[in-house]
Every structure is written in structure tokens, then in C-alpha cells.
C-alpha atoms as a PDB file:
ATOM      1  CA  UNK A   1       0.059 -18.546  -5.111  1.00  0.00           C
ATOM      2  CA  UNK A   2       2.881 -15.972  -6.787  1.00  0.00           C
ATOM      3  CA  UNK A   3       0.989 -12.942  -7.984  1.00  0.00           C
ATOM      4  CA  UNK A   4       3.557 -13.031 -10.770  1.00  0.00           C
ATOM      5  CA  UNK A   5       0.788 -12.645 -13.690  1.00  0.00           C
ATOM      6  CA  UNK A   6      -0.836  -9.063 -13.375  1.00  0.00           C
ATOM      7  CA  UNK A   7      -3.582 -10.232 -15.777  1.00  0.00           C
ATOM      8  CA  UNK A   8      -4.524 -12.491 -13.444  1.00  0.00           C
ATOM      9  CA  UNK A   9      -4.865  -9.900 -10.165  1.00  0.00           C
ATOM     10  CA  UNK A  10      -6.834  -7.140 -13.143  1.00  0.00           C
ATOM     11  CA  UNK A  11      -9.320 -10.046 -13.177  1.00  0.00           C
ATOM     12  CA  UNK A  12      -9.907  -9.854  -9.610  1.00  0.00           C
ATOM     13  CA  UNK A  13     -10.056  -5.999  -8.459  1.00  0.00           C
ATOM     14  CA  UNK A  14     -13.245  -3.816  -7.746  1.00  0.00           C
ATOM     15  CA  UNK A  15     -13.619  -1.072  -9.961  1.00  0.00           C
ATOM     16  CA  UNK A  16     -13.352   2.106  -7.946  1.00  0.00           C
ATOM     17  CA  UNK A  17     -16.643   1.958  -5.995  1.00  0.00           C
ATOM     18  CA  UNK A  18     -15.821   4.183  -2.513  1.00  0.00           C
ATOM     19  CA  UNK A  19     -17.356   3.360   0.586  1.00  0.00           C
ATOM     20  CA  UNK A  20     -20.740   5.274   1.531  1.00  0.00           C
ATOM     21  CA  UNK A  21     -20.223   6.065   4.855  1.00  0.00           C
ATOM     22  CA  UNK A  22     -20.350  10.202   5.281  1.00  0.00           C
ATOM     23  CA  UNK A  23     -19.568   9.667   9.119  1.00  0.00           C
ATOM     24  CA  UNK A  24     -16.002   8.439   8.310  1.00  0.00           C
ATOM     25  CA  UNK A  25     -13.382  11.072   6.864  1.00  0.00           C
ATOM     26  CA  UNK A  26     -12.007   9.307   3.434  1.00  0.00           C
ATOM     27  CA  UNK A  27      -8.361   8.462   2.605  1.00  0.00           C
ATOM     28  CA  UNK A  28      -6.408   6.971  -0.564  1.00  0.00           C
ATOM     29  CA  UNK A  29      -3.100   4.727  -1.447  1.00  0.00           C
ATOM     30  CA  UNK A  30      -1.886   3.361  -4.137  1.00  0.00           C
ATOM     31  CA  UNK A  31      -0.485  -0.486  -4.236  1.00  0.00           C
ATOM     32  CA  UNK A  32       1.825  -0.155  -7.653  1.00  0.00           C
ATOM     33  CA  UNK A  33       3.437  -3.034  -8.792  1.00  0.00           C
ATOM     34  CA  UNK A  34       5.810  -3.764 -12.259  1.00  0.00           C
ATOM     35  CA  UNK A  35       6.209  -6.983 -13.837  1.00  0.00           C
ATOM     36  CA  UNK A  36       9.870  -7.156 -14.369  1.00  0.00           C
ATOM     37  CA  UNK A  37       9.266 -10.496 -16.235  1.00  0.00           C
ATOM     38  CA  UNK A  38       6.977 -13.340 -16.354  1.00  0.00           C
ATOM     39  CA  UNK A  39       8.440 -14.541 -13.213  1.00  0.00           C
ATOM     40  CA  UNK A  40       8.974 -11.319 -11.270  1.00  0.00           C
ATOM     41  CA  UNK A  41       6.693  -9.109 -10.174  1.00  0.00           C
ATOM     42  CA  UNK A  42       7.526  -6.091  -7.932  1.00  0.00           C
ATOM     43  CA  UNK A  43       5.923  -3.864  -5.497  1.00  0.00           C
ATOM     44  CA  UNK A  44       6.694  -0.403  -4.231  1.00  0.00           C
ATOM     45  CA  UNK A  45       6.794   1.177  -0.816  1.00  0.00           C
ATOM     46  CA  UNK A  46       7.782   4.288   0.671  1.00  0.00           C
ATOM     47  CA  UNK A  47       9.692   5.229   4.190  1.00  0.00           C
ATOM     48  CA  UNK A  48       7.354   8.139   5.406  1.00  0.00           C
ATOM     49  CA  UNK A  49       9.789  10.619   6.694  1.00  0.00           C
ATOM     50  CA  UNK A  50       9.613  11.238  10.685  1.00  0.00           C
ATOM     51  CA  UNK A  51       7.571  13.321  11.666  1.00  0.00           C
ATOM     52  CA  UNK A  52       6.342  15.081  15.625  1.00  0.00           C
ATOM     53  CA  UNK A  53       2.856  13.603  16.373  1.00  0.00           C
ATOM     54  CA  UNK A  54       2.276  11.619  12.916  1.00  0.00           C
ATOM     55  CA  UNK A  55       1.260   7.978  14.038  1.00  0.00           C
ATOM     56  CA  UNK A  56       2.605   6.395  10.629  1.00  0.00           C
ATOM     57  CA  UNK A  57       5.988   9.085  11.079  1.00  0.00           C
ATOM     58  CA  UNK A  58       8.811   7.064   9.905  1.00  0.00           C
ATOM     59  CA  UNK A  59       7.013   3.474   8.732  1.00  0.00           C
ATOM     60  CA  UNK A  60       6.720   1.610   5.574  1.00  0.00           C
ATOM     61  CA  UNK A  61       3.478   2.850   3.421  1.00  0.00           C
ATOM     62  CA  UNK A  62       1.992   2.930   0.011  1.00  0.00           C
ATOM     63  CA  UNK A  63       1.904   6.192  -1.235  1.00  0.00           C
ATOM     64  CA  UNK A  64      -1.719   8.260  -0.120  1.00  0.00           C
ATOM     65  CA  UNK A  65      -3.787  10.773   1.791  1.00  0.00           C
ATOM     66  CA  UNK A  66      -6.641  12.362   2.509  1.00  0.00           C
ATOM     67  CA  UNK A  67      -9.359  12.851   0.273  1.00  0.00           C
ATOM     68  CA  UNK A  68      -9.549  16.346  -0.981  1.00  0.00           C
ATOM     69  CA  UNK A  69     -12.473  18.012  -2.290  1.00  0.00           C
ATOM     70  CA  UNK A  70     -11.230  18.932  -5.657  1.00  0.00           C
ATOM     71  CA  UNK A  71     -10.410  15.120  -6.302  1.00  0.00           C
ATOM     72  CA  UNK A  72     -13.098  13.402  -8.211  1.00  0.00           C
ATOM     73  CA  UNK A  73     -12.935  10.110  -6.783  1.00  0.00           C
ATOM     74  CA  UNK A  74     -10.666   8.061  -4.274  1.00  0.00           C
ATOM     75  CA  UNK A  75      -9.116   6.971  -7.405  1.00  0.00           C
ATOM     76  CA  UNK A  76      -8.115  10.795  -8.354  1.00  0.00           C
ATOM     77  CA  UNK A  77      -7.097  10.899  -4.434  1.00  0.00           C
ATOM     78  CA  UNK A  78      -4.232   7.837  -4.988  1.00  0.00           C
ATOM     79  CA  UNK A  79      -3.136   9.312  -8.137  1.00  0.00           C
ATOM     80  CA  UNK A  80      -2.222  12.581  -7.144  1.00  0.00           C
ATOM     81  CA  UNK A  81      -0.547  11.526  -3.998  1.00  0.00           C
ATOM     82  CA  UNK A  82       1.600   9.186  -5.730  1.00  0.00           C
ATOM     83  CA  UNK A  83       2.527  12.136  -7.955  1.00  0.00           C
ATOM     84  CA  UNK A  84       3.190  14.568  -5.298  1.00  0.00           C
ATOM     85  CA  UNK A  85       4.832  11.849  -2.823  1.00  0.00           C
ATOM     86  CA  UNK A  86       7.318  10.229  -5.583  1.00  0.00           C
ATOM     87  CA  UNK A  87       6.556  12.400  -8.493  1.00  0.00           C
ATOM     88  CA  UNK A  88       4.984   9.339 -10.510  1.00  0.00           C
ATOM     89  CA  UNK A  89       2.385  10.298 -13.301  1.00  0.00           C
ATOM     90  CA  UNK A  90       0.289   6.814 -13.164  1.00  0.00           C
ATOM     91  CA  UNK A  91      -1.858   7.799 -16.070  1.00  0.00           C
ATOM     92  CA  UNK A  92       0.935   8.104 -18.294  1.00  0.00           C
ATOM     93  CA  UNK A  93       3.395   5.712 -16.494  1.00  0.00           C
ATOM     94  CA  UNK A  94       1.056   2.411 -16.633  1.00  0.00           C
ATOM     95  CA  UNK A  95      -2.560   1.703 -16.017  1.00  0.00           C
ATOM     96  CA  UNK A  96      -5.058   1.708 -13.261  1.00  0.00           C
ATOM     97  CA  UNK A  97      -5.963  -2.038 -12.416  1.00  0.00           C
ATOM     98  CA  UNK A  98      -9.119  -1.707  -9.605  1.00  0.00           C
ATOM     99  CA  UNK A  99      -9.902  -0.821  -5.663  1.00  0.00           C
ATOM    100  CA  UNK A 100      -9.337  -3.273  -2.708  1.00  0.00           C
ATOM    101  CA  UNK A 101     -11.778  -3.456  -0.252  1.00  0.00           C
ATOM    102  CA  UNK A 102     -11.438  -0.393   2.545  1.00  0.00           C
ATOM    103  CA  UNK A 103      -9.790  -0.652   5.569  1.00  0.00           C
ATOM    104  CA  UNK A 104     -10.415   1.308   8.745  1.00  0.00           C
ATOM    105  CA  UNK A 105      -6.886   3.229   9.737  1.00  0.00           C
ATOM    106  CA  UNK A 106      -6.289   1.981  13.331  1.00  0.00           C
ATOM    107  CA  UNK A 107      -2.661   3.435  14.385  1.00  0.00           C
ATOM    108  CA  UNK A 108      -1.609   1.767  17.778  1.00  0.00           C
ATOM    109  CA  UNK A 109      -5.542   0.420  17.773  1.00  0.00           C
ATOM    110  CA  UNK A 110      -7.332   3.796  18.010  1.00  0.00           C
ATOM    111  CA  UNK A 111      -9.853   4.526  15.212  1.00  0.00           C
ATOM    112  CA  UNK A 112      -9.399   6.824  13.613  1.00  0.00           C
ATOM    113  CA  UNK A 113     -12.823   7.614  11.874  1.00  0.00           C
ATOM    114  CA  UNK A 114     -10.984   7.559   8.639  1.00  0.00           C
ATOM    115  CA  UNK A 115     -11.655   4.636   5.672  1.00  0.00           C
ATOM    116  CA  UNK A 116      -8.700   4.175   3.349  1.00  0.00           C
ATOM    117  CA  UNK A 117      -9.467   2.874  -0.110  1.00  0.00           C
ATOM    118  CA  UNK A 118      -6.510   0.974  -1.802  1.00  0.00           C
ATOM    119  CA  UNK A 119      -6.178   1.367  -5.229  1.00  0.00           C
ATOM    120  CA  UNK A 120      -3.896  -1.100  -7.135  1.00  0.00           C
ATOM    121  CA  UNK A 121      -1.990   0.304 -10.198  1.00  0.00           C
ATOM    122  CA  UNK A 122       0.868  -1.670 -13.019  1.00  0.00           C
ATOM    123  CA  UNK A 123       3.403   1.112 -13.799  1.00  0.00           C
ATOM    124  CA  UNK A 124       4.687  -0.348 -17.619  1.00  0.00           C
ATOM    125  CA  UNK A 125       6.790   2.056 -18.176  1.00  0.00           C
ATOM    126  CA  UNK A 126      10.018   3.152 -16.565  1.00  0.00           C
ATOM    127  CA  UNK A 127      10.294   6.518 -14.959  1.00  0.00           C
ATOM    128  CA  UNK A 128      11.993   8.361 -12.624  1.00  0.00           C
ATOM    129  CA  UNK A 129      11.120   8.849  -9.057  1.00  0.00           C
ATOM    130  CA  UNK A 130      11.113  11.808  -7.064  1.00  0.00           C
ATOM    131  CA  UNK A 131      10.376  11.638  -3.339  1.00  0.00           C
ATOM    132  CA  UNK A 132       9.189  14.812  -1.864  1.00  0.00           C
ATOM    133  CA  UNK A 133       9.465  15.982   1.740  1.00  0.00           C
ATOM    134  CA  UNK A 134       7.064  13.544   3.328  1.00  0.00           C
ATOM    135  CA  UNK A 135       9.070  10.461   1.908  1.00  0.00           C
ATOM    136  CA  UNK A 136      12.565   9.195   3.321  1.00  0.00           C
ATOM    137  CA  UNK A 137      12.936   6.576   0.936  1.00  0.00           C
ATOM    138  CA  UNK A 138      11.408   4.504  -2.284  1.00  0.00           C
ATOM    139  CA  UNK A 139      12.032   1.162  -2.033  1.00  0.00           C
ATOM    140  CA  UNK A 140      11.195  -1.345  -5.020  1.00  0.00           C
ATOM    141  CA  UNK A 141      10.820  -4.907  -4.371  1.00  0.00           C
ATOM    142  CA  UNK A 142      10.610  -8.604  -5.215  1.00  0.00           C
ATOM    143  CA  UNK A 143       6.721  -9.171  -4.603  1.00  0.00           C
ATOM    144  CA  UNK A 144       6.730 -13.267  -4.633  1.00  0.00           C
ATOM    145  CA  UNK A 145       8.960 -13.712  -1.225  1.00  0.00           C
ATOM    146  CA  UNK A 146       6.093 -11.189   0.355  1.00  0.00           C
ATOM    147  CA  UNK A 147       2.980 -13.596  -0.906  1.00  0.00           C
ATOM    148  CA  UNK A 148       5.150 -16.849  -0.014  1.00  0.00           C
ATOM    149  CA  UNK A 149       5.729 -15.988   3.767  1.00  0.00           C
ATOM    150  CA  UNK A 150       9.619 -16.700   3.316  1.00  0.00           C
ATOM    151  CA  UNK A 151       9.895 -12.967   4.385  1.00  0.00           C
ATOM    152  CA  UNK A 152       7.618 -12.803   7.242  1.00  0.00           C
ATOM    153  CA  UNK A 153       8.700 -12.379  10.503  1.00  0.00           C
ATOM    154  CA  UNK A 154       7.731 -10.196  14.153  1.00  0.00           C
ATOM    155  CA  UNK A 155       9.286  -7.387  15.308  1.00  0.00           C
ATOM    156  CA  UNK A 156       8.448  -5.762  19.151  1.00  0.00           C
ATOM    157  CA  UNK A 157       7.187  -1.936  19.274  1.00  0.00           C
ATOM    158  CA  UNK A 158       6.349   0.017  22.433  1.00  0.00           C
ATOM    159  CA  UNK A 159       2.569   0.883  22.080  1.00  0.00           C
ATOM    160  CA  UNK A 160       1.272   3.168  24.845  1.00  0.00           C
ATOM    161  CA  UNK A 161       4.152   2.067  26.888  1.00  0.00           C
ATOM    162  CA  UNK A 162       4.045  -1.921  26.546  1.00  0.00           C
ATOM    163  CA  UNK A 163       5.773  -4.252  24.194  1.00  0.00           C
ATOM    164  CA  UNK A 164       3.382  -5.410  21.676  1.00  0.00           C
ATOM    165  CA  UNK A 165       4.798  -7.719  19.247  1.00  0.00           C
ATOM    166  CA  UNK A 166       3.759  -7.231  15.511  1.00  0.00           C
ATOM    167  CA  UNK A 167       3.585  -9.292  12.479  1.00  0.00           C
ATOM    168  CA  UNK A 168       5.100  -7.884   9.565  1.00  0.00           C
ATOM    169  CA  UNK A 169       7.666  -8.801   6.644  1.00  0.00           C
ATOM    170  CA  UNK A 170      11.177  -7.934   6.144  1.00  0.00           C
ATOM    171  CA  UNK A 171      12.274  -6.178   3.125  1.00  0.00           C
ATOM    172  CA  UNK A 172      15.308  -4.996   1.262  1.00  0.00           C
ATOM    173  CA  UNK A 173      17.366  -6.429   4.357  1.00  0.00           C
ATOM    174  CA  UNK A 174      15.787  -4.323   7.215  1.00  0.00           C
ATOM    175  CA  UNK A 175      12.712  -2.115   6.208  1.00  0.00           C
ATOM    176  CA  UNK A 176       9.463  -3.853   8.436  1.00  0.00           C
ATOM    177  CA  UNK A 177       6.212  -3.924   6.829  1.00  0.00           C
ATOM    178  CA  UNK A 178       3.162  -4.219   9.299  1.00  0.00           C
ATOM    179  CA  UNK A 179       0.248  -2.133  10.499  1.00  0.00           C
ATOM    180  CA  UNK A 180      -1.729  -0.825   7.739  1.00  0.00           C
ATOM    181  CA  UNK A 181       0.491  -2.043   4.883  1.00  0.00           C
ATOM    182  CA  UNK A 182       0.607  -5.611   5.624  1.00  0.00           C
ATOM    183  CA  UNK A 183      -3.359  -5.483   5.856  1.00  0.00           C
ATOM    184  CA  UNK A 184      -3.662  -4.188   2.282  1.00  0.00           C
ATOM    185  CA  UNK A 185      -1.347  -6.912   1.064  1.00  0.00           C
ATOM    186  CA  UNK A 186      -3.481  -9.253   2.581  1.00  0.00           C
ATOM    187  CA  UNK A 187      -6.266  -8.037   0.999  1.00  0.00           C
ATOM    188  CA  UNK A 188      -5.254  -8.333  -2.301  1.00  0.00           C
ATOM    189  CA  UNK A 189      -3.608 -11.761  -1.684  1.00  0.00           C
ATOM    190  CA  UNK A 190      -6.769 -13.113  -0.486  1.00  0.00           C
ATOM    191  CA  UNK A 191      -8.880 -11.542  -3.253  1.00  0.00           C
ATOM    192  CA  UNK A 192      -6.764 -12.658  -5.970  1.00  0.00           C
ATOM    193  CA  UNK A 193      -6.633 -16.134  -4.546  1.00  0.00           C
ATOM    194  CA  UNK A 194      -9.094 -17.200  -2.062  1.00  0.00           C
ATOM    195  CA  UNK A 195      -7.203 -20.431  -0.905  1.00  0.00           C
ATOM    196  CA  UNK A 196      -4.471 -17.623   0.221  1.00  0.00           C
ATOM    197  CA  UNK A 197      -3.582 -17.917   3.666  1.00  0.00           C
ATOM    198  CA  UNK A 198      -1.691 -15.603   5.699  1.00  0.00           C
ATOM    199  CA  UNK A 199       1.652 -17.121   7.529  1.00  0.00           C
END
């Protein structure tokens, strides 16, 4: 399965419907892909910049945060982070597609008390990016290699002083995606095509 046709994932997707669950503190991201044509679709991440005593400091994310108070929805939560992580208006740049189901944020295993709500949006048109200080890096790319497995691979981290090897994928050449991110992916892979089976 290629999630090359975005029509096909919009048919999928949960409309924004947030968890109910006022124990648990309430986070955002969103998943934004472009269809560069009918047989490319592309997905973007972002290198959080490093950062003391921040458990996702320097690793491949969606762009997100935290809930706010003055944000409407979870939906209004991923669409002003994206605009003040990269500096992408996603009203006006393309169009919101639906929610994924939540995930609990476990960094290195510990909950977290915190449910993140991915929301998945199609950017149509082209505009230009602006990182701010909590982003090293925007990196575009080539979504089909991702939902194939021809990019998967492991990579060892030290967590609370052991090796603990982690599946992830390699982009771009060197950039490992795992943790949080490669859940969400999953997510939507399976959702948009239930026969989807992780590598």
C-alpha cells in the first residue's frame, strides 16, 4: 500500500474528536504531507533543536505542543504550532484532512500523563518555511519508501544507561525516525489500509 492518493487517506481520517480524559494534560502535531504528483507523495518532519532536560531535544518530530487554553480545539493546537514552529499558515496553505487516533507520549517509557492528538493536513500550495528557535531543521520527504519498509532499519540509544535498540526509518541519508513519530505513521498506515503491516 503507497499512500500516494491523498483522496484516498481524507476517506479514512476521524474528524477532530479529542480524547475525554481530563486526568491526562493534552498535546497536538501535525502530520502534513504534499502530493508532488500522482505518484509522489511527501511528508514533512522537523529536527527539534537540542535542548537541557527536553526528552524529544534534538529528534525527528511533527510539528506540535501543548494544548493551550485560548486554542479552540486540538485541531487549533496543531495549527498554530506548525505556524509558530515553521511559520506555515495551514488554513491558507492547503486543507485540514482529519485526527489519528491519540497516542500516550512515553519518552524513554515513562508516561507522561500527556495524550497527543495527530492531526493530518495536505499543504497544496507552495510556501515558504520558516523554522523558529525550537526547530534545527525542516526536512521534506519521499513518503512511499517510509510505508514500503525499504527505509526501515534499528539504530542503538542509551536509555537510563543501557543500550536499547530502536526501530525507526532512515531519512534524507541519516535523520532516524522512531519513538513517537514512527507510532503516528503507523497509525495512519494502518488506518488507511488495514492489511498494512509494519516491517
Amino acid at each position: 500500500m503507497l499512500i500516494y492518493d491523498i483522496e484516498t487517506a481524507l476517506t479514512h481520517l476521524h474528524p477532530d474528536a479529542p480524547p475525554n480524559d481530563p486526568a491526562m494534560r493534552k498535546a497536538a502535531v501535525a502530520l502534513i504531507l504534499r502530493e508532488r504528483n500522482p505518484d509522489r507523495t511527501d511528508v514533512l518532519f522537523i529536527r527539534r533543536a537540542e535542548k537541557p532536560g527536553d526528552p524529544w531535544s534534538g529528534h525527528m518530530a511533527f510539528p506540535g505542543g501543548h494544548h493551550d487554553p485560548s486554542d479552540a480545539s486540538l485541531l487549533d493546537t496543531a495549527s498554530r504550532e506548525a505556524y509558530e514552529e515553521i511559520g506555515l499558515d495551514l488554513a491558507a496553505a492547503g486543507r485540514h484532512l482529519g485526527a489519528l487516533p491519540h497516542h500516550e507520549a512515553m519518552p524513554r517509557g515513562r508516561p507522561t500523563g500527556m495524550l497527543i492528538v495527530p492531526h493530518v493536513f495536505e499543504v497544496t500550495k507552495e510556501t515558504a518555511l520558516r523554522p523558529n528557535h525550537e526547530v534545527a531543521e525542516i526536512v521534506w520527504t519521499p513518503l512511499a519508501p517510509i510505508v514500503s519498509g525499504e527505509i526501515h532499519t534499528t539504530e542503538d540509544r542509551i536509555v537510563a544507561g543501557t543500550p536499547t535498540t530502536f526501530n525507526g526509518y532512515r531519512v534524507n541519508g541519516g535523520h532516524f525516525v522512531w519513538g513517537l513519530t514512527y507510532r503516528i505513521l503507523h497509525s495512519l498506515f494502518a488506518l488507511v489500509n488495514p492489511s498494512w503491516r509494519a516491517p
